[in-house]
Protein backbone atom coordinates (compact mmCIF):
# COMPACT_ATOMS: atom_id res chain seq x y z
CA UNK A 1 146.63 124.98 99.29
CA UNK A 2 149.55 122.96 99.18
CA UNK A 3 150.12 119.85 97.25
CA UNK A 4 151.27 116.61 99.68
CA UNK A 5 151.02 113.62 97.87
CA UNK A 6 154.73 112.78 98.05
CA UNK A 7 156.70 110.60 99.94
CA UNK A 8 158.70 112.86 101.19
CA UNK A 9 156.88 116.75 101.69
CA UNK A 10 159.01 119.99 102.04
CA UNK A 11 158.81 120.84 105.77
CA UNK A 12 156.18 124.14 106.34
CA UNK A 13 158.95 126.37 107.66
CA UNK A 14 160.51 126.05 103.79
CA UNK A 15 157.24 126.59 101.96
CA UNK A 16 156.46 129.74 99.99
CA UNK A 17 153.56 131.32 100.11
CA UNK A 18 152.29 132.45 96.39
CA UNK A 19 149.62 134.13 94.71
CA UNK A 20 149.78 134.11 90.85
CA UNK A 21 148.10 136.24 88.80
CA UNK A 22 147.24 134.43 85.26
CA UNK A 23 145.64 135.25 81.86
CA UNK A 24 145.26 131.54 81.44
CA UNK A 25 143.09 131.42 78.56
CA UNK A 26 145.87 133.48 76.09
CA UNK A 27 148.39 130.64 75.60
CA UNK A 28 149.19 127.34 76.28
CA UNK A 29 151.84 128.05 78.07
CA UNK A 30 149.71 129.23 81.42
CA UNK A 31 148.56 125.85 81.74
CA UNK A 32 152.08 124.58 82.30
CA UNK A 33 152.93 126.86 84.63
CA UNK A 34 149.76 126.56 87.13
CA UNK A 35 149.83 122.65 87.10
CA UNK A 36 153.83 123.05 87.73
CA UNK A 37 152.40 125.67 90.63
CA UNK A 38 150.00 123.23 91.83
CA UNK A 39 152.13 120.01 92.45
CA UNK A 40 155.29 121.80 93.83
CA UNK A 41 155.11 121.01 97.76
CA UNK A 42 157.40 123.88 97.80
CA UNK A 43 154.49 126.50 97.32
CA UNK A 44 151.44 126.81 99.38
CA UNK A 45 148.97 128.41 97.00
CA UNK A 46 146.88 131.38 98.41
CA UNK A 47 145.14 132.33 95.66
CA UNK A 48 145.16 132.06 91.52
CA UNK A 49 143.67 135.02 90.54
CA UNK A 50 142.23 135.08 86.85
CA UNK A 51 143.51 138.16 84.83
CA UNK A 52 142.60 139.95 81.80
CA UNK A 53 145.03 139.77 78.12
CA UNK A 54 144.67 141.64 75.33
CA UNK A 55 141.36 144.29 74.05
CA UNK A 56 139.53 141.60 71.77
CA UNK A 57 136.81 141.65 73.95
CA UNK A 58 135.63 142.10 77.62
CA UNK A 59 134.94 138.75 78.91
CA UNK A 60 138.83 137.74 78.97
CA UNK A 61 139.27 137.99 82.77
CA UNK A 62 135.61 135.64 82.73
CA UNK A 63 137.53 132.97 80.12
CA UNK A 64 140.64 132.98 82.15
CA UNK A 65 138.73 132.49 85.12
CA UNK A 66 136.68 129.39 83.78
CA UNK A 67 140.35 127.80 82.31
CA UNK A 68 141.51 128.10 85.84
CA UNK A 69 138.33 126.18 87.10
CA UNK A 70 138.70 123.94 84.36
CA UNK A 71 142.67 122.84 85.02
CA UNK A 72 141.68 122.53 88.81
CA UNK A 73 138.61 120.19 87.79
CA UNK A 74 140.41 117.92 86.05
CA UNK A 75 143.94 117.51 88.63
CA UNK A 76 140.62 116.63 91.12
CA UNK A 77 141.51 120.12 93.18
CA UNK A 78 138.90 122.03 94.91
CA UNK A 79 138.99 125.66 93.54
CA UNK A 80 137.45 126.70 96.47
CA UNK A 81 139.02 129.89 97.89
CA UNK A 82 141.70 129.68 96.00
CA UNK A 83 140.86 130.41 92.23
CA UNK A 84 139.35 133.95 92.32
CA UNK A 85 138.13 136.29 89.87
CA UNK A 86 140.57 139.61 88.84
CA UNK A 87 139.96 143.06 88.21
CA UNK A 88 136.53 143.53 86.74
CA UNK A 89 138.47 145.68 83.34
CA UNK A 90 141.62 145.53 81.95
């Protein structure tokens, strides 16, 4: 998935494919960095994959997975292949 809505979009032979790996429902910082991950037409997003933080309790790969569904909802992005869910336990 690769963002290219600008006027001018990075050529495919300079892209970068990425996969990140994200406990986006620990801190607001997460947020940030998969929107900034999103627009760049630098990147051609293979997958976000939802990951687990902390021991508090065992749904926190679920809760970053649903932030990641979330984010994508409201930039209008279909999460379709792309968000995916981690490793079932921490």
């Amino acid at each position: 998935m690769t963002y290219k809505e600008y006027q001018y979009p990075m050529p495919e032979e300079k892209q970068v494919r990425v996969i990140t790996d994200t406990d986006a429902a620990n801190e607001g910082d997460d947020q940030f960095a998969i929107v900034h991950t999103l627009l760049s037409s630098k990147f051609d997003n293979v997958a976000m994959i939802a990951a687990h933080f902390g021991t508090r309790n065992e749904n926190t790969m679920q809760e970053s997975y649903d932030e990641l569904i979330r984010i994508f909802g409201k930039m209008g992005f279909d999460p379709e292949g792309v968000v995916v869910h981690g490793a079932r336990h921490a």
